[in-house]
PDB file of N, CA and C in Angstrom:
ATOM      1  N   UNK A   1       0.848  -1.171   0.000  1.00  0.00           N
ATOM      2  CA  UNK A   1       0.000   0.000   0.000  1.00  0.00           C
ATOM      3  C   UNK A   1       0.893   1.233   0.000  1.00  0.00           C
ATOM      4  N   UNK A   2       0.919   2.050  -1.197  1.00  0.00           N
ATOM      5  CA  UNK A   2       1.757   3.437  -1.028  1.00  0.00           C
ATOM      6  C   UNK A   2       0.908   4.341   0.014  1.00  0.00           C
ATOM      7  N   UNK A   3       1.644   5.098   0.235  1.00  0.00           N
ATOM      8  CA  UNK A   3       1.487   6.103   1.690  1.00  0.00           C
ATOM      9  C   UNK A   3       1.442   7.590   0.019  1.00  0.00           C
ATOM     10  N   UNK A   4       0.966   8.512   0.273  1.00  0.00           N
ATOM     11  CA  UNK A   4       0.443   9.421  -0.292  1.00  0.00           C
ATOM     12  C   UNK A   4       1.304  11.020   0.435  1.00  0.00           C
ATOM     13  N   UNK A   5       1.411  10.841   1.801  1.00  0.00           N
ATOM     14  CA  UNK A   5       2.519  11.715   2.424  1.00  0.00           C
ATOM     15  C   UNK A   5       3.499  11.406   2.636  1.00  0.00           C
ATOM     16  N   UNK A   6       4.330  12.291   3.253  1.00  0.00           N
ATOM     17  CA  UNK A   6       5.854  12.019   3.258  1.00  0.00           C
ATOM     18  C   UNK A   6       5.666  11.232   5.222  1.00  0.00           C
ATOM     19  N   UNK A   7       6.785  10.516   5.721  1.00  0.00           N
ATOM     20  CA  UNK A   7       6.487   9.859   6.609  1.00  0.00           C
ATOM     21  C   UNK A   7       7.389  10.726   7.572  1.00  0.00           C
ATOM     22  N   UNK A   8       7.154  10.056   8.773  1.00  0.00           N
ATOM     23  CA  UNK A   8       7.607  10.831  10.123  1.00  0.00           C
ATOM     24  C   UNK A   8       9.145  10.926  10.045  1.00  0.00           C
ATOM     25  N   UNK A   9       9.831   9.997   9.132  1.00  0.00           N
ATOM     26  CA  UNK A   9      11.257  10.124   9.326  1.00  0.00           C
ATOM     27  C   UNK A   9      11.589  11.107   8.126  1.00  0.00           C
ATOM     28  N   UNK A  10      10.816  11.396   6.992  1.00  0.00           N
ATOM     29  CA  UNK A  10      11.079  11.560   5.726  1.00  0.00           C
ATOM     30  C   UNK A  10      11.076  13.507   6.601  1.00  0.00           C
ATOM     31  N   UNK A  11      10.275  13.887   7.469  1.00  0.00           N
ATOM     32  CA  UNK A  11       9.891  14.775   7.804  1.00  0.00           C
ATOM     33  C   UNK A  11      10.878  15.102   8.737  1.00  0.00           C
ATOM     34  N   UNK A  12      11.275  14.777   9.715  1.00  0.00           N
ATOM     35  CA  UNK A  12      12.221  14.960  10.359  1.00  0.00           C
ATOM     36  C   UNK A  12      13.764  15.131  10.194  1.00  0.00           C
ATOM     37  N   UNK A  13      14.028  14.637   9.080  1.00  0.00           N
ATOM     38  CA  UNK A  13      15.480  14.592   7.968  1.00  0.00           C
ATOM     39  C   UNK A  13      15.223  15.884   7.543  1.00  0.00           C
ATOM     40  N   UNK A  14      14.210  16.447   6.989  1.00  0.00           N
ATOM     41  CA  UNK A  14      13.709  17.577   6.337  1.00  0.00           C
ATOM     42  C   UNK A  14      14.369  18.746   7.204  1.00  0.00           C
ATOM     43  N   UNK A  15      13.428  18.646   7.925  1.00  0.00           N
ATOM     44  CA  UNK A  15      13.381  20.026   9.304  1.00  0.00           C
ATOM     45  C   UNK A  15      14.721  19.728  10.219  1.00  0.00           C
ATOM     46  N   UNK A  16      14.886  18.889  10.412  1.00  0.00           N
ATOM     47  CA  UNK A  16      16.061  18.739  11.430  1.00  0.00           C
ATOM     48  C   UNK A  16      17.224  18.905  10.790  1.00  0.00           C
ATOM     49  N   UNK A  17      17.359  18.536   9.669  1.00  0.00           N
ATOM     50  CA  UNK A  17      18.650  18.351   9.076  1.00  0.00           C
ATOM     51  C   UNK A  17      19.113  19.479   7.724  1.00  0.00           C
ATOM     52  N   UNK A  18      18.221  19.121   6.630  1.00  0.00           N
ATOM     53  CA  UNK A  18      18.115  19.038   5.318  1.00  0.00           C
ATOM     54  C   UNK A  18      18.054  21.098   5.425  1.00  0.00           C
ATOM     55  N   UNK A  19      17.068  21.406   5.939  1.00  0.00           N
ATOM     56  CA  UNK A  19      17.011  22.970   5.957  1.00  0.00           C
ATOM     57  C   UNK A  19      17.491  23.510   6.718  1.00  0.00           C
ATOM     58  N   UNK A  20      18.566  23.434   8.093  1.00  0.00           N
ATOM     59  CA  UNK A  20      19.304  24.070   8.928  1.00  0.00           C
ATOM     60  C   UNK A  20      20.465  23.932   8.065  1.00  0.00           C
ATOM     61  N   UNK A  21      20.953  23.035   7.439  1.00  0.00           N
ATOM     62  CA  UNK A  21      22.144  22.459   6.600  1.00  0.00           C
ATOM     63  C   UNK A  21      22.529  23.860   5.200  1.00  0.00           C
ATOM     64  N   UNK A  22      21.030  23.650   4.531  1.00  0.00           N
ATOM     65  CA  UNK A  22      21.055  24.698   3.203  1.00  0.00           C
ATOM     66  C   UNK A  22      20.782  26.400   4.081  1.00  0.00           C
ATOM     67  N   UNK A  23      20.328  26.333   4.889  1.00  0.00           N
ATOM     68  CA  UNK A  23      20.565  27.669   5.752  1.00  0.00           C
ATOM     69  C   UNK A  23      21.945  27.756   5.994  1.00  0.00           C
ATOM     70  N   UNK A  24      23.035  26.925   6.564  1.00  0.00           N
ATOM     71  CA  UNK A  24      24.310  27.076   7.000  1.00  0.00           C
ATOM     72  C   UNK A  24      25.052  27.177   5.403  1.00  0.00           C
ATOM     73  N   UNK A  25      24.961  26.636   4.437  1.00  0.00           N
ATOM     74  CA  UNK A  25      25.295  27.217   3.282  1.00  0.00           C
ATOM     75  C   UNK A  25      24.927  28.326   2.425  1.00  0.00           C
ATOM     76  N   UNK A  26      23.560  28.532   2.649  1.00  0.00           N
ATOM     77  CA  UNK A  26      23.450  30.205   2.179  1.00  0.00           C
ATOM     78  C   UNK A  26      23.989  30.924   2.648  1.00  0.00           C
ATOM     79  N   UNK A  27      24.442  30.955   4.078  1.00  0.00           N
ATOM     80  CA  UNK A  27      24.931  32.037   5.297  1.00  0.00           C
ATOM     81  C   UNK A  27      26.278  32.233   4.634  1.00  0.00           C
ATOM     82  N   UNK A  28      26.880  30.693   4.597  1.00  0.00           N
ATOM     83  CA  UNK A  28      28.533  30.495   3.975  1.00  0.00           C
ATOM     84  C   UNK A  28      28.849  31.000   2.548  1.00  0.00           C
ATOM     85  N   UNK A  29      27.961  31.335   2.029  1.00  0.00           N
ATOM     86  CA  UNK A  29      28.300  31.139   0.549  1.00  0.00           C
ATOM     87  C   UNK A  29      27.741  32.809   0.360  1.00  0.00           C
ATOM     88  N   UNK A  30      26.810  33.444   1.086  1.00  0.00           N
ATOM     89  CA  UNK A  30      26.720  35.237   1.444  1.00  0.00           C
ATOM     90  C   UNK A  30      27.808  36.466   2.133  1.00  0.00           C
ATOM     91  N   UNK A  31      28.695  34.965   2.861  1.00  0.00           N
ATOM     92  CA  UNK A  31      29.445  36.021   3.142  1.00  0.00           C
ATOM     93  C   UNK A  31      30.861  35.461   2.388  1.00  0.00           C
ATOM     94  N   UNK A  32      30.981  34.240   2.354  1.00  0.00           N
ATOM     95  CA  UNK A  32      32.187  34.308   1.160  1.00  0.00           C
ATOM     96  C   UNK A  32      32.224  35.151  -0.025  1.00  0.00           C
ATOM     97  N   UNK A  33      31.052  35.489  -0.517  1.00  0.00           N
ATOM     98  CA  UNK A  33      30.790  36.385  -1.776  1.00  0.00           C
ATOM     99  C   UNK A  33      30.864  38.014  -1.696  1.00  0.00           C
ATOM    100  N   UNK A  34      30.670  38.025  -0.308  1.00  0.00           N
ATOM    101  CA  UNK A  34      30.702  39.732   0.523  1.00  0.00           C
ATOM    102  C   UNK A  34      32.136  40.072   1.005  1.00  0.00           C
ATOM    103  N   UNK A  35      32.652  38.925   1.072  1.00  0.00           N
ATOM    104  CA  UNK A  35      34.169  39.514   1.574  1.00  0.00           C
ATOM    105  C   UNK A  35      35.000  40.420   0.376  1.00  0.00           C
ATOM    106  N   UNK A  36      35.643  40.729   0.737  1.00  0.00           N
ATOM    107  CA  UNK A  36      36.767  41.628  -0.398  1.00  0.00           C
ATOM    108  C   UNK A  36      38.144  41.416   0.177  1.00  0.00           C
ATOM    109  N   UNK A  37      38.716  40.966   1.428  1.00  0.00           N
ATOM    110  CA  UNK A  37      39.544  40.429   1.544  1.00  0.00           C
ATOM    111  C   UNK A  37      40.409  39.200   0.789  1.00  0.00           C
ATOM    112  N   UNK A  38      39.747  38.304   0.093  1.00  0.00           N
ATOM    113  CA  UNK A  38      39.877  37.187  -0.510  1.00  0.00           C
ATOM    114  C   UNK A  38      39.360  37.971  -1.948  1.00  0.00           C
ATOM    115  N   UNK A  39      40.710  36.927  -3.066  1.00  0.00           N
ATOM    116  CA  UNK A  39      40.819  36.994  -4.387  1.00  0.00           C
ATOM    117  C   UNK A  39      39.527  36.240  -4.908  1.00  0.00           C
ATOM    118  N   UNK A  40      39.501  36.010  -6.099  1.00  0.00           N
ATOM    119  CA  UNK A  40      38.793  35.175  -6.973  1.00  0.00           C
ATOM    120  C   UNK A  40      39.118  33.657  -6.710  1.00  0.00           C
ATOM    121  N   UNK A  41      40.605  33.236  -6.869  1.00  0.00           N
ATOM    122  CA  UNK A  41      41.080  32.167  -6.744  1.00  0.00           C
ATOM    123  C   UNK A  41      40.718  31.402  -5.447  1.00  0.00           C
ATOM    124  N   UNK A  42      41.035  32.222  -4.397  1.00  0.00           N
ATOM    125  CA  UNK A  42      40.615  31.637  -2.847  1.00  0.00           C
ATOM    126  C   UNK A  42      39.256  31.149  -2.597  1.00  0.00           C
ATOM    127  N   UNK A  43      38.190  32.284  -3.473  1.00  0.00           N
ATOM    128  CA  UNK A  43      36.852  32.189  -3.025  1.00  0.00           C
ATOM    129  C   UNK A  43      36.184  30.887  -4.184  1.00  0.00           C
ATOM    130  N   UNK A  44      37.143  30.639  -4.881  1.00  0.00           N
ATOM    131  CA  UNK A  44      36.379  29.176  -5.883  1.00  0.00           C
ATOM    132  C   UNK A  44      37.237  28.138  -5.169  1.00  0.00           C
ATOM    133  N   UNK A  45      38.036  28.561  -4.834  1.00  0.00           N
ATOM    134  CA  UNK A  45      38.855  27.265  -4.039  1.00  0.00           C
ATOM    135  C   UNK A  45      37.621  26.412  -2.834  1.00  0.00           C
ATOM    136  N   UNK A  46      37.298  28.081  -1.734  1.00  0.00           N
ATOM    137  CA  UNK A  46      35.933  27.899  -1.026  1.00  0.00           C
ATOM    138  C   UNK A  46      34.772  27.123  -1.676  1.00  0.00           C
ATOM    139  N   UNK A  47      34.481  27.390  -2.528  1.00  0.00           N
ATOM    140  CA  UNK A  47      33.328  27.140  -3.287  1.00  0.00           C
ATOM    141  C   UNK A  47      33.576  25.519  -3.787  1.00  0.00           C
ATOM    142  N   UNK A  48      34.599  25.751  -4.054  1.00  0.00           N
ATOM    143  CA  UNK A  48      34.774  23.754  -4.591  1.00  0.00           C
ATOM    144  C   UNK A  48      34.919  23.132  -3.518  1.00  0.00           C
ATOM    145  N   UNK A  49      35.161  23.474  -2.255  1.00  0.00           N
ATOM    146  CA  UNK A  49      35.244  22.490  -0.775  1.00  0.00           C
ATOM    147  C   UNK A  49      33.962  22.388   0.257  1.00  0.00           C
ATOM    148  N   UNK A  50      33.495  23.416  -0.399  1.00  0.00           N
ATOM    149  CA  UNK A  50      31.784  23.430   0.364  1.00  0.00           C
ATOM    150  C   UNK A  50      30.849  22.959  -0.704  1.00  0.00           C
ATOM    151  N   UNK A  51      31.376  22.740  -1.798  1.00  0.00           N
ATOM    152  CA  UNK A  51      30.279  21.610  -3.012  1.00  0.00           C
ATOM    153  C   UNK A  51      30.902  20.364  -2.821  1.00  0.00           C
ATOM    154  N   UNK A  52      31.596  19.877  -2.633  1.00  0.00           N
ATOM    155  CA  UNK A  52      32.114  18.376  -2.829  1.00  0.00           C
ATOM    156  C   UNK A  52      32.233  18.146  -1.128  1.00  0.00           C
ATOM    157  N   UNK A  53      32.299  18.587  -0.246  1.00  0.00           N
ATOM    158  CA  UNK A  53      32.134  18.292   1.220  1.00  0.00           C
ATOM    159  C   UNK A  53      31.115  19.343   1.772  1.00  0.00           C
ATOM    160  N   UNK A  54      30.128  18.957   2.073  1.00  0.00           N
ATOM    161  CA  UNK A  54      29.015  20.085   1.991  1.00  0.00           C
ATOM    162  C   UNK A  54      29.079  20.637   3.398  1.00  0.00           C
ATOM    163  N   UNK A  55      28.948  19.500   4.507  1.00  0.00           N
ATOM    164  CA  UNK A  55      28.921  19.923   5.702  1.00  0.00           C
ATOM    165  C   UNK A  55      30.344  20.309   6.161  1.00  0.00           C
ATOM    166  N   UNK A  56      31.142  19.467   5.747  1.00  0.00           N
ATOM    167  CA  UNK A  56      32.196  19.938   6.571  1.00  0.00           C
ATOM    168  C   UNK A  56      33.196  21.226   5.713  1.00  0.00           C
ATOM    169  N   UNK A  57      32.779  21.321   4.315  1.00  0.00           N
ATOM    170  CA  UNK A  57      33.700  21.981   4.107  1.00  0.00           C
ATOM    171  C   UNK A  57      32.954  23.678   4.476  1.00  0.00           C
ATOM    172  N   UNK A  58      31.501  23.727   4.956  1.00  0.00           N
ATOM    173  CA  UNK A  58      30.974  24.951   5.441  1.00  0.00           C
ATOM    174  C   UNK A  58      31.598  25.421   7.293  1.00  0.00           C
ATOM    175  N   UNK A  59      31.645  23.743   7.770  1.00  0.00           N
ATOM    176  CA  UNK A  59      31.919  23.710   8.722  1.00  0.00           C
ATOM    177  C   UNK A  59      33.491  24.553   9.114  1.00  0.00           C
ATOM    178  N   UNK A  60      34.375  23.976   8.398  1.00  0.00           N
ATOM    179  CA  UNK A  60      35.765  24.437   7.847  1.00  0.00           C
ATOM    180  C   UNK A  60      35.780  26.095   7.492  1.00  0.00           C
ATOM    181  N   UNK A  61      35.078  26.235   6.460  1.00  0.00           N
ATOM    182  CA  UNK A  61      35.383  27.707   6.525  1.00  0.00           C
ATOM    183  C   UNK A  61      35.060  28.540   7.373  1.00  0.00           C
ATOM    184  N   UNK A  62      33.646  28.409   8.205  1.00  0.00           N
ATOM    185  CA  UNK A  62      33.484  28.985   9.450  1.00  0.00           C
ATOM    186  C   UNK A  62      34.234  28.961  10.317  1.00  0.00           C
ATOM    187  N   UNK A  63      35.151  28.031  10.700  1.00  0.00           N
ATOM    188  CA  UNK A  63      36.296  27.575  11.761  1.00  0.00           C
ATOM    189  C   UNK A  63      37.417  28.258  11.319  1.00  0.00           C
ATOM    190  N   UNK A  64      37.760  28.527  10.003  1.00  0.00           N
ATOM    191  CA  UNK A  64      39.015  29.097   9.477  1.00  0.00           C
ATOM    192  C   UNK A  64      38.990  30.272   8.773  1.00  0.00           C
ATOM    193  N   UNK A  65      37.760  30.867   8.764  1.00  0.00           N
ATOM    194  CA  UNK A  65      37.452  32.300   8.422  1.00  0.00           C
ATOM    195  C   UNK A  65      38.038  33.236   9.064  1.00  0.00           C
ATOM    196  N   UNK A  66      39.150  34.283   8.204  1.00  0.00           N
ATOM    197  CA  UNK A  66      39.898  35.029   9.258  1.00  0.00           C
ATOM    198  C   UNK A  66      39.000  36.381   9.315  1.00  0.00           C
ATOM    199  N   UNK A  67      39.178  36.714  10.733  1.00  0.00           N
ATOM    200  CA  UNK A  67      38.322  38.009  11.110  1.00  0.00           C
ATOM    201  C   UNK A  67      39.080  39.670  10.480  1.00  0.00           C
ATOM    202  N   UNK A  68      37.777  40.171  10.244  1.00  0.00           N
ATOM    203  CA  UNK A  68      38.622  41.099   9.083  1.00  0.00           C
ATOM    204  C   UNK A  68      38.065  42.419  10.143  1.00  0.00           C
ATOM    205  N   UNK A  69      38.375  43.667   9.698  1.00  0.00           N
ATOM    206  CA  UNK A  69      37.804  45.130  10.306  1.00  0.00           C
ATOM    207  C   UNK A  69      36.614  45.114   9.985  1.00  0.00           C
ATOM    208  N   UNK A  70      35.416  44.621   9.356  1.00  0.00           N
ATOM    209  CA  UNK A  70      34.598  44.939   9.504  1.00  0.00           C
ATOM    210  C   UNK A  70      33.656  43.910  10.176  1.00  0.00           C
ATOM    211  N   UNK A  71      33.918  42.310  10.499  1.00  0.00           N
ATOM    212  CA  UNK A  71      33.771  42.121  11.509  1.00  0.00           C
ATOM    213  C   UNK A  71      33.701  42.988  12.929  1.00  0.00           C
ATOM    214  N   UNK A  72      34.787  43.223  13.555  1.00  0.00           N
ATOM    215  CA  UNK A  72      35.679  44.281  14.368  1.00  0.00           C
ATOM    216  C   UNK A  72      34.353  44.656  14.861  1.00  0.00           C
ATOM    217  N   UNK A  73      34.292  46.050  13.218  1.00  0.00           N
ATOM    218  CA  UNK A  73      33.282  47.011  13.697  1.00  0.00           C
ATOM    219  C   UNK A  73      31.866  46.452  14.196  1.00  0.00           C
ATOM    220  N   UNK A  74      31.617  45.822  13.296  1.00  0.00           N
ATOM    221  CA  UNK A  74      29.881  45.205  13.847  1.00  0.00           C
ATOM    222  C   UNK A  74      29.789  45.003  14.926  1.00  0.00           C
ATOM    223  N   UNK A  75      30.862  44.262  15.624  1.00  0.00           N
ATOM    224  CA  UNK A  75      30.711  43.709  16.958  1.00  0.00           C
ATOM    225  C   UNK A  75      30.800  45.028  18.345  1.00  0.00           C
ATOM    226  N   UNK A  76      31.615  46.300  17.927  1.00  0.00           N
ATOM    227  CA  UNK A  76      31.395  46.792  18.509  1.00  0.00           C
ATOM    228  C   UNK A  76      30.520  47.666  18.807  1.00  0.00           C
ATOM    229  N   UNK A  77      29.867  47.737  17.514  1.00  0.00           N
ATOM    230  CA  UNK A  77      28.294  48.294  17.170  1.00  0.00           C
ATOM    231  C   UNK A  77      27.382  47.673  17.709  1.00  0.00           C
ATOM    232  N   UNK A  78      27.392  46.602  17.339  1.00  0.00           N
ATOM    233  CA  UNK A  78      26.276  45.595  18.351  1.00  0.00           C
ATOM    234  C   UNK A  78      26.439  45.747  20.016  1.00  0.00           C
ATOM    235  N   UNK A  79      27.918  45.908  20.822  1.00  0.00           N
ATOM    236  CA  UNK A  79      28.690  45.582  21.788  1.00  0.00           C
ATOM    237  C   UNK A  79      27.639  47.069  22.411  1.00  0.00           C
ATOM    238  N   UNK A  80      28.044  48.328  21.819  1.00  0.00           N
ATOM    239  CA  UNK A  80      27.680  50.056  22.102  1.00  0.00           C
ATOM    240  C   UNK A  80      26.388  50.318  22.320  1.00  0.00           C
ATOM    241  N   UNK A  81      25.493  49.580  21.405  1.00  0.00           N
ATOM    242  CA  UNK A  81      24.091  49.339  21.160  1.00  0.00           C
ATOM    243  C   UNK A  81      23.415  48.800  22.244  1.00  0.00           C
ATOM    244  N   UNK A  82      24.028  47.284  22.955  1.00  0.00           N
ATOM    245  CA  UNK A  82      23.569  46.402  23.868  1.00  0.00           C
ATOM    246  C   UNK A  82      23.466  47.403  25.243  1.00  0.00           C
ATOM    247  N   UNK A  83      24.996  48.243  25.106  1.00  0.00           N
ATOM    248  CA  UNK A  83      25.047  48.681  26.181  1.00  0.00           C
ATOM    249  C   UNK A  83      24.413  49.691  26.498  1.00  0.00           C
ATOM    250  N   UNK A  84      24.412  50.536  25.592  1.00  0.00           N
ATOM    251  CA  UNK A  84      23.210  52.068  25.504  1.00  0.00           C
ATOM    252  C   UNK A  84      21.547  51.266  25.654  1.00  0.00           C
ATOM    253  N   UNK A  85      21.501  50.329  25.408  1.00  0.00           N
ATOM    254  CA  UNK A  85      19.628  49.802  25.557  1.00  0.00           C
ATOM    255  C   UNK A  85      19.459  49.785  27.112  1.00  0.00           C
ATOM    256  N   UNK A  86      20.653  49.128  27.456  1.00  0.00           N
ATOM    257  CA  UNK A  86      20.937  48.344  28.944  1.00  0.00           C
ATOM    258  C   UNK A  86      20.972  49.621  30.034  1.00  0.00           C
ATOM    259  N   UNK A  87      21.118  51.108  30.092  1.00  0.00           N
ATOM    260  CA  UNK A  87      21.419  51.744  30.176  1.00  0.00           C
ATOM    261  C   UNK A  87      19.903  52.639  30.263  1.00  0.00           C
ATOM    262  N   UNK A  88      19.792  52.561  29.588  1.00  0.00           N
ATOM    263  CA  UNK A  88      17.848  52.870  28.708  1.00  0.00           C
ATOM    264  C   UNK A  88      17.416  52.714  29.671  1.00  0.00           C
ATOM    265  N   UNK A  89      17.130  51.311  29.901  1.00  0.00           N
ATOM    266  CA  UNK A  89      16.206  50.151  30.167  1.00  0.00           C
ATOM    267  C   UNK A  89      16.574  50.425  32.174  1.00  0.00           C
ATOM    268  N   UNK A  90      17.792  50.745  32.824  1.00  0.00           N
ATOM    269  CA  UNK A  90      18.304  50.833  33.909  1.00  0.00           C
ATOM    270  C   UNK A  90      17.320  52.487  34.492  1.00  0.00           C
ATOM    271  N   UNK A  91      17.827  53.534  33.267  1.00  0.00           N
ATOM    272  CA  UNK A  91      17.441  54.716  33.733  1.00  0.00           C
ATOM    273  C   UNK A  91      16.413  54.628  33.507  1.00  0.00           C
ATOM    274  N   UNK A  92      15.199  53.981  33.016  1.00  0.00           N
ATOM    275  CA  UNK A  92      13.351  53.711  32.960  1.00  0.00           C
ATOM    276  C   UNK A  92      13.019  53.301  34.050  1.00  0.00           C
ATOM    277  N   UNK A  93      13.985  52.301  34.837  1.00  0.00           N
ATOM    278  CA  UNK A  93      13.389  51.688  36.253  1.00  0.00           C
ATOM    279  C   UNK A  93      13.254  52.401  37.397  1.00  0.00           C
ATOM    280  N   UNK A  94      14.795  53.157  37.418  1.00  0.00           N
ATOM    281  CA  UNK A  94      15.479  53.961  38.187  1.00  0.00           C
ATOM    282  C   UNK A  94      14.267  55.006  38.532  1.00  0.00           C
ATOM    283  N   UNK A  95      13.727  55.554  37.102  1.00  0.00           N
ATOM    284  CA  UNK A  95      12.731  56.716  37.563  1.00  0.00           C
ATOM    285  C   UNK A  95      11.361  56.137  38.217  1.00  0.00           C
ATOM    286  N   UNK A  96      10.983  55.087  37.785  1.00  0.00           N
ATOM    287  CA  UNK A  96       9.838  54.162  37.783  1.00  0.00           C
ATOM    288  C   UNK A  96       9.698  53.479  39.756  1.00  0.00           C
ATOM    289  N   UNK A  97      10.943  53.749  39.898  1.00  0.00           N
ATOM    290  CA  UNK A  97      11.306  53.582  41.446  1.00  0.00           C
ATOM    291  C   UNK A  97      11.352  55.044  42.425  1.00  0.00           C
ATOM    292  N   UNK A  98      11.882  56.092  41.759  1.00  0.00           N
ATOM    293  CA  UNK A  98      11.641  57.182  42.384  1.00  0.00           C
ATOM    294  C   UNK A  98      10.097  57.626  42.376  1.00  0.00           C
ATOM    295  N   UNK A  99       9.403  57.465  41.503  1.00  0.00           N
ATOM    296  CA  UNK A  99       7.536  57.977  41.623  1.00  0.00           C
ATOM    297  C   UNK A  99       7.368  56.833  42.422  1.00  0.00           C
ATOM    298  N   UNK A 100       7.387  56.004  42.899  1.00  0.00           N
ATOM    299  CA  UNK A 100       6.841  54.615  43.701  1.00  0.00           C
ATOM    300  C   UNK A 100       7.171  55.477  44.904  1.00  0.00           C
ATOM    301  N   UNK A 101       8.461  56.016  45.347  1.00  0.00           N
ATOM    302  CA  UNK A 101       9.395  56.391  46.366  1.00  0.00           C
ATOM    303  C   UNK A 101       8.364  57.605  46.873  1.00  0.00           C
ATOM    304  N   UNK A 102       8.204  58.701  45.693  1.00  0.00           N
ATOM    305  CA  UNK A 102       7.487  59.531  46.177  1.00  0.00           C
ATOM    306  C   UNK A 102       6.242  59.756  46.656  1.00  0.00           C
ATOM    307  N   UNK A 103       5.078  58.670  45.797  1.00  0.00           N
ATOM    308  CA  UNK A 103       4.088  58.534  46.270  1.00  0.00           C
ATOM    309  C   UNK A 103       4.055  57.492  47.229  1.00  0.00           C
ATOM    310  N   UNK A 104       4.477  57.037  47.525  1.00  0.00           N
ATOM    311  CA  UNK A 104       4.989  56.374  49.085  1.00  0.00           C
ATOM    312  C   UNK A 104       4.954  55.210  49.270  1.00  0.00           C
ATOM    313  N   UNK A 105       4.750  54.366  48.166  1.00  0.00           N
ATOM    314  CA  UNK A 105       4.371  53.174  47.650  1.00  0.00           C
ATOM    315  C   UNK A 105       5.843  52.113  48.334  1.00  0.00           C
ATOM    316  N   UNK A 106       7.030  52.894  48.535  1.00  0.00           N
ATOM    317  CA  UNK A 106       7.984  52.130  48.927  1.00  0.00           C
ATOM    318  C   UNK A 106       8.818  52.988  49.895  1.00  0.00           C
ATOM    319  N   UNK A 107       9.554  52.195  50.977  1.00  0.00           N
ATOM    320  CA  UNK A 107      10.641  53.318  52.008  1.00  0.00           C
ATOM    321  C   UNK A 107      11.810  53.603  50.886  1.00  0.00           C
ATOM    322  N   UNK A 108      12.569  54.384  52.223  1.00  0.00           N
ATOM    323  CA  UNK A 108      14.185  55.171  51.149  1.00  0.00           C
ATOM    324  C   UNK A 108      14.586  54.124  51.320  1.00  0.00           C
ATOM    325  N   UNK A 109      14.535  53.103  52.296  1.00  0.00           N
ATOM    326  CA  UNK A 109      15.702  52.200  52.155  1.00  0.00           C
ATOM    327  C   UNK A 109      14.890  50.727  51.243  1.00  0.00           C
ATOM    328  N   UNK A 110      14.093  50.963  50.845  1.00  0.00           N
ATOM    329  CA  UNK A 110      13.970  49.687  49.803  1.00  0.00           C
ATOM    330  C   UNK A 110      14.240  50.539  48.553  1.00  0.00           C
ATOM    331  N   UNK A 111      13.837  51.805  48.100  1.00  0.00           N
ATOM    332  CA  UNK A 111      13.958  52.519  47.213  1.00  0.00           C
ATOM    333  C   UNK A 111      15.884  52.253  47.276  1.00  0.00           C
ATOM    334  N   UNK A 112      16.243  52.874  48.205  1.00  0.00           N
ATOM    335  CA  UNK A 112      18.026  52.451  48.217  1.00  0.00           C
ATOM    336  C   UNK A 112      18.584  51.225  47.760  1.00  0.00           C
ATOM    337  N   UNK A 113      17.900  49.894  48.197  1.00  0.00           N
ATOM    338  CA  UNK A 113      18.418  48.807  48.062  1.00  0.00           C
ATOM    339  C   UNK A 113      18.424  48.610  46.772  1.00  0.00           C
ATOM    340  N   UNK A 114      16.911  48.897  46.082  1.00  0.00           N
ATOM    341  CA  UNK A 114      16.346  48.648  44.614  1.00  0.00           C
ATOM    342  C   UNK A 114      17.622  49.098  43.508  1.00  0.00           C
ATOM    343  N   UNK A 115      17.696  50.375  43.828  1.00  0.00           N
ATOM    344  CA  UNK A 115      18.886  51.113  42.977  1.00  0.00           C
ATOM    345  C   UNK A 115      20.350  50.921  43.064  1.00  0.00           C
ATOM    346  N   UNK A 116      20.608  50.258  44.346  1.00  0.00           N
ATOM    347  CA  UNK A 116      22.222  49.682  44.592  1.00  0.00           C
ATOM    348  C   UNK A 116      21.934  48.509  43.395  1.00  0.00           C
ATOM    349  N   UNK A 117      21.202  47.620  43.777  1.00  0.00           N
ATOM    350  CA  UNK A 117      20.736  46.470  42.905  1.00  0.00           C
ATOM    351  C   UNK A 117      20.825  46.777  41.256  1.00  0.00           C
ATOM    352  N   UNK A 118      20.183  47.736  40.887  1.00  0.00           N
ATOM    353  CA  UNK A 118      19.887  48.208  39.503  1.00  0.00           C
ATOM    354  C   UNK A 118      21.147  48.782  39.317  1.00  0.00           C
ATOM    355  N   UNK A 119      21.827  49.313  39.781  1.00  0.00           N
ATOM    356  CA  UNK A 119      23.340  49.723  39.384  1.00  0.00           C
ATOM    357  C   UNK A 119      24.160  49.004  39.380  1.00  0.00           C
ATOM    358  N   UNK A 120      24.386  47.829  40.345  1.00  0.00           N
ATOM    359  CA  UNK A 120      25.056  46.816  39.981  1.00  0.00           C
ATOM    360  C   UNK A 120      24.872  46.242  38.783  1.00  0.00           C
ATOM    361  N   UNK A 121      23.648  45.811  38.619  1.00  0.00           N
ATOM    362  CA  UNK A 121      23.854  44.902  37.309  1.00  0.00           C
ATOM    363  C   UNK A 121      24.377  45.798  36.079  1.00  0.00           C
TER     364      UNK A 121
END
């Protein structure tokens, strides 16, 4: 009797494997093509080791991808960003604790503790 759908394993190879896999090669093969550090020659060299070894040769270049300046920058963009939100997000509480403080909703010394707390982190 043929089965008409695909089966529980046929499905699970799919999703588990098959499309995290071609996701990790689009990723590999977007930024091998975005670099400008690397010649022509290097980047087909790439390209012939991530077609004939699929997993590992994506695996490989991720592991042996050298970090360039604009790496660098992103990260400290992302790094400046995290910290200015974090910062945001500290001075929103901070005030959110002083109106509690004033309308009397809390003492100075839990209002104190709250903000030693919030400054630490």
């Amino acid at each position: 009797m043929a089965s008409d759908g695909i089966s529980f394993w046929d499905g699970f190879l799919l999703l588990l494997i098959w499309i995290p896999l071609i996701m990790i090669w689009v990723f590999v093969f977007m930024d091998l093509f975005r670099r400008e550090d690397l010649n022509g020659w290097i980047k087909a060299l790439w390209v012939f080791v991530i077609i004939i070894l699929p997993f590992f040769g994506a695996l490989f270049y991720l592991i042996f991808r050298p970090i360039t300046q604009a790496d660098i920058e992103m990260q400290e963009t992302y790094t400046a960003e995290r910290d200015y939100d974090k910062a945001a997000n500290a001075a929103d509480k901070l005030h959110k604790l002083s109106e509690l403080r004033d309308k009397g909703d809390i003492s100075q010394d839990e209002f104190d503790k709250q903000k030693a707390k919030l400054l630490k982190d």
